[in-house]
PDB file of N, CA and C in Angstrom:
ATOM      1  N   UNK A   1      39.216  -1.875 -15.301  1.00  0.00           N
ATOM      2  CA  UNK A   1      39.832  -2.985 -14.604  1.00  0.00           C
ATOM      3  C   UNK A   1      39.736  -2.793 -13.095  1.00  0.00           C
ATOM      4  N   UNK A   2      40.034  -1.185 -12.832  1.00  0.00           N
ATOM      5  CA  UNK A   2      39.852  -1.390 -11.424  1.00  0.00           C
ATOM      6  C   UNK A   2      38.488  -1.554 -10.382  1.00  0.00           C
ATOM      7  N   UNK A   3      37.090  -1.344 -11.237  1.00  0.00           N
ATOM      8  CA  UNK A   3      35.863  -1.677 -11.055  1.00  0.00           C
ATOM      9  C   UNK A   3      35.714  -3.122 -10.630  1.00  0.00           C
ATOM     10  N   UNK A   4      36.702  -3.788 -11.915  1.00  0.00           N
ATOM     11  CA  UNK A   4      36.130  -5.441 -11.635  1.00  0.00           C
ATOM     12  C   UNK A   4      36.800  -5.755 -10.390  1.00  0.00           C
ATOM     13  N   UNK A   5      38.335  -5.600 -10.459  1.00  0.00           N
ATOM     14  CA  UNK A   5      39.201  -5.595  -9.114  1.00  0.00           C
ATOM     15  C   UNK A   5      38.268  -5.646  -7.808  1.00  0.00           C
ATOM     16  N   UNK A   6      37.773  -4.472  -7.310  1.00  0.00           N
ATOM     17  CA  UNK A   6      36.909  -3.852  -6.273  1.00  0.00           C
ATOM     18  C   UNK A   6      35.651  -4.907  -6.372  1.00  0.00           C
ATOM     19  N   UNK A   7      34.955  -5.114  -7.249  1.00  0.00           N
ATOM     20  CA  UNK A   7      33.663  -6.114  -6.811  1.00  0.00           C
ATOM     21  C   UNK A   7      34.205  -7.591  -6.879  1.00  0.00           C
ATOM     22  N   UNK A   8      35.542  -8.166  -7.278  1.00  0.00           N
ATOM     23  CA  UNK A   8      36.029  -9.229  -7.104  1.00  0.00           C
ATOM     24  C   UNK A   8      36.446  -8.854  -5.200  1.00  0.00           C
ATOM     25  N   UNK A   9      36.572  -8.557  -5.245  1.00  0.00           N
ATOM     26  CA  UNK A   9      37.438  -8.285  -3.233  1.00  0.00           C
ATOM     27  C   UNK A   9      36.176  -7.968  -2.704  1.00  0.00           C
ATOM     28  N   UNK A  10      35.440  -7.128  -3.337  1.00  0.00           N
ATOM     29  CA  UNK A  10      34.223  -6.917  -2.182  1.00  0.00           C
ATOM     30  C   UNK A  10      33.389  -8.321  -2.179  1.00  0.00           C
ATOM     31  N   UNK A  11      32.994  -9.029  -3.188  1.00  0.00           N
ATOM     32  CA  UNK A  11      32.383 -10.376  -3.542  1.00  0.00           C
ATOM     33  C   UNK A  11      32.965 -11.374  -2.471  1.00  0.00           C
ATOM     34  N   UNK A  12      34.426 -10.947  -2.467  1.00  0.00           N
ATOM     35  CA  UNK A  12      34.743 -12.471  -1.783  1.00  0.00           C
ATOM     36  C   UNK A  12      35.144 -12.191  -0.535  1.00  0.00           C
ATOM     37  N   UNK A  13      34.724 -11.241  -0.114  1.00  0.00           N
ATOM     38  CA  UNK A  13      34.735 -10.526   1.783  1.00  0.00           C
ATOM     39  C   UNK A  13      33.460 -10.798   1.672  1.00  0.00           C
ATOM     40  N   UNK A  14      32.522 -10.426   1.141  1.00  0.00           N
ATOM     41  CA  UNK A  14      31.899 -10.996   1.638  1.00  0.00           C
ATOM     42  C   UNK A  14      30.828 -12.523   2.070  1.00  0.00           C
ATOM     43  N   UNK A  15      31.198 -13.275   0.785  1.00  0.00           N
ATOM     44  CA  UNK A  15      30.920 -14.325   0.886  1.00  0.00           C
ATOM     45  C   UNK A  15      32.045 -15.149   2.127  1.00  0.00           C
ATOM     46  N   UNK A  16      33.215 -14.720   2.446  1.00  0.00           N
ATOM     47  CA  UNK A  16      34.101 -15.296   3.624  1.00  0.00           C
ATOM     48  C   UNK A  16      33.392 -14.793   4.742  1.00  0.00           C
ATOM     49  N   UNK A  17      32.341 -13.843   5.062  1.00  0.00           N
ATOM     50  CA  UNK A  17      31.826 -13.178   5.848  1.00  0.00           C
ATOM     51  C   UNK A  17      30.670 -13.879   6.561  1.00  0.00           C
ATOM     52  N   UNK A  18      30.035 -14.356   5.212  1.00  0.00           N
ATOM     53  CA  UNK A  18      28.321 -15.145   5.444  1.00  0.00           C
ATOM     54  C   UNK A  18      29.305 -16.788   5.951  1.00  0.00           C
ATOM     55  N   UNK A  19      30.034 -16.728   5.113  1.00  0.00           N
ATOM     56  CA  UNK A  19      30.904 -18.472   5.639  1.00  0.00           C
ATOM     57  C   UNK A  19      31.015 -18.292   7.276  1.00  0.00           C
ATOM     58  N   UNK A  20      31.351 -17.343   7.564  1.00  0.00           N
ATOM     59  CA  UNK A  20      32.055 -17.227   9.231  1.00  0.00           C
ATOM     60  C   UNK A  20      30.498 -17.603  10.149  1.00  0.00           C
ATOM     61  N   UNK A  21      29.456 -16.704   9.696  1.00  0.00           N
ATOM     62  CA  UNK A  21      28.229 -17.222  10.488  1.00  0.00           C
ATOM     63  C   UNK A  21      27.357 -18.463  10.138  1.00  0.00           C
ATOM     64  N   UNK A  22      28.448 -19.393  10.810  1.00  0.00           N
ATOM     65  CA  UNK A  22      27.845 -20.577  10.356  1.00  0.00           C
ATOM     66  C   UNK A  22      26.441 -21.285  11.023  1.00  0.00           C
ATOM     67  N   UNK A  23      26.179 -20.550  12.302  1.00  0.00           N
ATOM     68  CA  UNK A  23      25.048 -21.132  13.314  1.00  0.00           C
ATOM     69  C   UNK A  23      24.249 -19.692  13.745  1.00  0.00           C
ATOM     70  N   UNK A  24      23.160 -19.652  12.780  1.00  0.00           N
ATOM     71  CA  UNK A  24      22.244 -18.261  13.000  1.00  0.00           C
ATOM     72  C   UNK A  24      21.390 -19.167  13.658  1.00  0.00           C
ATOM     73  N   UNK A  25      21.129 -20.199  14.246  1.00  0.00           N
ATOM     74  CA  UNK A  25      20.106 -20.500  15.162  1.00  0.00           C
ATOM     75  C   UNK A  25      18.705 -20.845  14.423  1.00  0.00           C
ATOM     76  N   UNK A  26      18.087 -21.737  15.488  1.00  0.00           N
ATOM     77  CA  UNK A  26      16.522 -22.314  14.733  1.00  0.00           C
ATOM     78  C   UNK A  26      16.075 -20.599  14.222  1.00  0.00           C
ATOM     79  N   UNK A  27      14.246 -20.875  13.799  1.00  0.00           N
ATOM     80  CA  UNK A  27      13.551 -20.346  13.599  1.00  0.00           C
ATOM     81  C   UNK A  27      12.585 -20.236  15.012  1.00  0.00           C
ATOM     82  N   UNK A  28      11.890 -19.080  15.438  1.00  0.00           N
ATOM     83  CA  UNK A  28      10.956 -19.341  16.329  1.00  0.00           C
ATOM     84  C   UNK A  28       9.649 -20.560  16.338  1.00  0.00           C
ATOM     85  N   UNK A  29       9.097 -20.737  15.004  1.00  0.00           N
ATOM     86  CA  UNK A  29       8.088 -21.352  14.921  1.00  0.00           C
ATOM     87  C   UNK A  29       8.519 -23.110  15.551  1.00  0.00           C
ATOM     88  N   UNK A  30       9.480 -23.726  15.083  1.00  0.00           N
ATOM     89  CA  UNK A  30       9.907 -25.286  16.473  1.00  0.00           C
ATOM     90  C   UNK A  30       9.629 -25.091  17.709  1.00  0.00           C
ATOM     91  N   UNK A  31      10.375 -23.937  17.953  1.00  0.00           N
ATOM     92  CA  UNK A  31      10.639 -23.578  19.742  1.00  0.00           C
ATOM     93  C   UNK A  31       9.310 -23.049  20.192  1.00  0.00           C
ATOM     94  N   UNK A  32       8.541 -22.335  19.348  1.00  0.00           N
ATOM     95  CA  UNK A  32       6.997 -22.418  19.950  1.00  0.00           C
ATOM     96  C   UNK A  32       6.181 -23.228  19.849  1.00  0.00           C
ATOM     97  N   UNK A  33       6.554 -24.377  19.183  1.00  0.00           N
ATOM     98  CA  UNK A  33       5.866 -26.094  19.024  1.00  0.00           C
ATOM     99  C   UNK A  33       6.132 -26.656  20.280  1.00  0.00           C
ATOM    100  N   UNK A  34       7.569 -26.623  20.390  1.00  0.00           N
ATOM    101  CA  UNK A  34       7.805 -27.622  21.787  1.00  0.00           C
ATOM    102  C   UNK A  34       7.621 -27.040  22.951  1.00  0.00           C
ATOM    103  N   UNK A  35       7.397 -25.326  22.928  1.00  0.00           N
ATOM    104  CA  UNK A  35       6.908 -24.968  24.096  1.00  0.00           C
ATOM    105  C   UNK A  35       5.283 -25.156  24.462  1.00  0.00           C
ATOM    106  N   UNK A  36       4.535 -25.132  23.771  1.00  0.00           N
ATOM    107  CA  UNK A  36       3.178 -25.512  23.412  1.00  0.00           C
ATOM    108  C   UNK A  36       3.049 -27.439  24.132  1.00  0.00           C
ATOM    109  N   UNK A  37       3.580 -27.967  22.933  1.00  0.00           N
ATOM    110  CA  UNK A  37       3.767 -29.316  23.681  1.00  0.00           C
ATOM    111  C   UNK A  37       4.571 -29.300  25.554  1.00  0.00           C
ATOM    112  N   UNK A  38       5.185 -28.963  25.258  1.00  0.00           N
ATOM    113  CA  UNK A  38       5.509 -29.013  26.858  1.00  0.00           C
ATOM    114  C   UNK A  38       4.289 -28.548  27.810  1.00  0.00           C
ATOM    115  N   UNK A  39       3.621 -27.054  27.579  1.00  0.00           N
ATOM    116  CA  UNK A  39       2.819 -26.798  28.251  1.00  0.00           C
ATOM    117  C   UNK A  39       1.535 -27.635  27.979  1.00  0.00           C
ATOM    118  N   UNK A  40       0.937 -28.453  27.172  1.00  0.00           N
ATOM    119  CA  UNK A  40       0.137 -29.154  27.140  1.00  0.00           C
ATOM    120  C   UNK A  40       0.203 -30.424  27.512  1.00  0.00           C
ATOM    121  N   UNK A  41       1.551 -31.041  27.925  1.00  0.00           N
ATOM    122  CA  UNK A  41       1.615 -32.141  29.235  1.00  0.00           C
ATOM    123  C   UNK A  41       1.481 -31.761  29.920  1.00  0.00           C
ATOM    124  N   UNK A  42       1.749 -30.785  30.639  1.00  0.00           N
ATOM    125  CA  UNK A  42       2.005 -30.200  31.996  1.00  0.00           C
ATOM    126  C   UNK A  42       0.580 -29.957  32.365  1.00  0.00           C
ATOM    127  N   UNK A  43      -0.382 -29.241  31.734  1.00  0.00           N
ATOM    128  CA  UNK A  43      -1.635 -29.103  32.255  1.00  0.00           C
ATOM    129  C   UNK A  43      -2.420 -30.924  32.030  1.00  0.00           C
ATOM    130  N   UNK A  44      -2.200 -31.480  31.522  1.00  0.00           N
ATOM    131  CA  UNK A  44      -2.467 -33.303  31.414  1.00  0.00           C
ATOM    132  C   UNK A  44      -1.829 -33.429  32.807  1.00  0.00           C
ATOM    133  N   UNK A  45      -1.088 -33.668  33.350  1.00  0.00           N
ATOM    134  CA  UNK A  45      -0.201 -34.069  34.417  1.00  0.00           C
ATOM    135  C   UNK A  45      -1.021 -33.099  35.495  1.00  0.00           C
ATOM    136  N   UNK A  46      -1.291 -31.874  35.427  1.00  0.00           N
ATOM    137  CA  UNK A  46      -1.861 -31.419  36.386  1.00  0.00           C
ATOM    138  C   UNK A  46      -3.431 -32.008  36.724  1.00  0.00           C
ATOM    139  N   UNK A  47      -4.153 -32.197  35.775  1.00  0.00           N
ATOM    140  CA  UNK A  47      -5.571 -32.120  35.868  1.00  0.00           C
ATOM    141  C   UNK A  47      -5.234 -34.152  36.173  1.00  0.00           C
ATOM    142  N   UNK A  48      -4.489 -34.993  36.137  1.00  0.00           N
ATOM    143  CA  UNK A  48      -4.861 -36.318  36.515  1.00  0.00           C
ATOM    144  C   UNK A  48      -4.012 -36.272  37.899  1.00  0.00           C
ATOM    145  N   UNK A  49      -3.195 -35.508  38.410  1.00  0.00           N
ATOM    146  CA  UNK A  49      -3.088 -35.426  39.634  1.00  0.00           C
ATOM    147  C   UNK A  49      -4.146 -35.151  40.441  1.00  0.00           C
ATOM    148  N   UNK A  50      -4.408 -33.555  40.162  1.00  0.00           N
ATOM    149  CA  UNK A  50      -5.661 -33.409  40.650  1.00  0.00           C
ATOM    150  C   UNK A  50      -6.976 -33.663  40.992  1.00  0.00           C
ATOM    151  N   UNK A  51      -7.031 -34.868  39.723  1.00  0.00           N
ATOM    152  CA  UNK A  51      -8.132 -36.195  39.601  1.00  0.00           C
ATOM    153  C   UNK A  51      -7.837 -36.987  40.882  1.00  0.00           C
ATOM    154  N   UNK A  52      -7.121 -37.313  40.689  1.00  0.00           N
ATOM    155  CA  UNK A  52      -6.329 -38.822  41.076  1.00  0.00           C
ATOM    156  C   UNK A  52      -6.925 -38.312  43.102  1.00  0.00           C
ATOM    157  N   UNK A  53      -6.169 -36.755  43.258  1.00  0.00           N
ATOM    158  CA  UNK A  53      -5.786 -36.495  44.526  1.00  0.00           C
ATOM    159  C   UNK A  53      -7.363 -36.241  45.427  1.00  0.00           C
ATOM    160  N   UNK A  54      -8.322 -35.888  44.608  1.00  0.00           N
ATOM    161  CA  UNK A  54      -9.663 -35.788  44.969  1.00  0.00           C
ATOM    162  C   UNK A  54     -10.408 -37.044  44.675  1.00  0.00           C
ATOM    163  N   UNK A  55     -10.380 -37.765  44.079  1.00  0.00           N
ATOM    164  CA  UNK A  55     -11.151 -39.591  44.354  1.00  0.00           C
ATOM    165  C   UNK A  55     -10.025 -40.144  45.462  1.00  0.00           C
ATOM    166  N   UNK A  56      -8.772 -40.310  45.762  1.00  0.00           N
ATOM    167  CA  UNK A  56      -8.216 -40.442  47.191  1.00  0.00           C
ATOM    168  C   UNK A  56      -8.679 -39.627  48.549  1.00  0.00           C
ATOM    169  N   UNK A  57      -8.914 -38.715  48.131  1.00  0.00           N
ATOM    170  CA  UNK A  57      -9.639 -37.448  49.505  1.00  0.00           C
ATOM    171  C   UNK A  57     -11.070 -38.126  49.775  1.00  0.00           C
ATOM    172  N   UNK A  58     -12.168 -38.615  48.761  1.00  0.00           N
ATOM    173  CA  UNK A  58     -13.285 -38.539  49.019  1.00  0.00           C
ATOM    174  C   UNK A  58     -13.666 -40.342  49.896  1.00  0.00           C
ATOM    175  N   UNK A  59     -12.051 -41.311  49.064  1.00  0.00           N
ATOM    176  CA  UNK A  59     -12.264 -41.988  49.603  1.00  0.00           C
ATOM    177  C   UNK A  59     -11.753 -42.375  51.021  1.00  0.00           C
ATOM    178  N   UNK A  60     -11.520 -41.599  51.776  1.00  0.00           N
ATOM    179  CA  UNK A  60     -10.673 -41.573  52.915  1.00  0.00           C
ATOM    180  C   UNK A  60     -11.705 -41.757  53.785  1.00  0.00           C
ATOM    181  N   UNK A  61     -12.349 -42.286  55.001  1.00  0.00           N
ATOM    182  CA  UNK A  61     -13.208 -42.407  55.842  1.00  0.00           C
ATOM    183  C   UNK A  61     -13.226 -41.149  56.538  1.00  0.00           C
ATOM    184  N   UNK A  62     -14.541 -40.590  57.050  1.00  0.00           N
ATOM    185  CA  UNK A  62     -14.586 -39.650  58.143  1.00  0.00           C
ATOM    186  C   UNK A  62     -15.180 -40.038  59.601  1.00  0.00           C
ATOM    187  N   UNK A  63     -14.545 -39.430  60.612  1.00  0.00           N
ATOM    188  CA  UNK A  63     -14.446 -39.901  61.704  1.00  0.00           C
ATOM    189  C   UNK A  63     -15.755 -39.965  62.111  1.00  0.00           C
ATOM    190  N   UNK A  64     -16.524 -41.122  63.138  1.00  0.00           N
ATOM    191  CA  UNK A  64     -18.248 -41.200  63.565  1.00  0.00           C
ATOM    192  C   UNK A  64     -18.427 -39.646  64.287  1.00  0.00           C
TER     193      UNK A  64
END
């Protein structure tokens, strides 16, 4: 009896235990999706600035 006792109390410490951690947080693999996506606007945004800022440069007149 006192076997079952002991894995009844240890059973339910610890299942009140796993209850308490209720927010273990994402997985890495999302957060390296949206970091990926983020960095792949960012180089888009760079390279049509950079477009954009060199056809404005070339069209600028130079002095006679």
């Amino acid at each position: 009896m006192y076997l079952v006792t002991y894995l009844h109390v240890a059973l339910t410490t610890r299942l009140a235990e796993l209850r308490r951690d209720g927010e273990r947080g994402d997985s890495p693999v999302p957060t390296a999706v949206i970091i990926f996506g983020l960095v792949a606007a960012a180089l888009a945004v760079t390279v049509l600035v950079k477009s954009r800022a060199e056809n404005w440069m070339t069209a600028v007149p130079t002095a006679p």
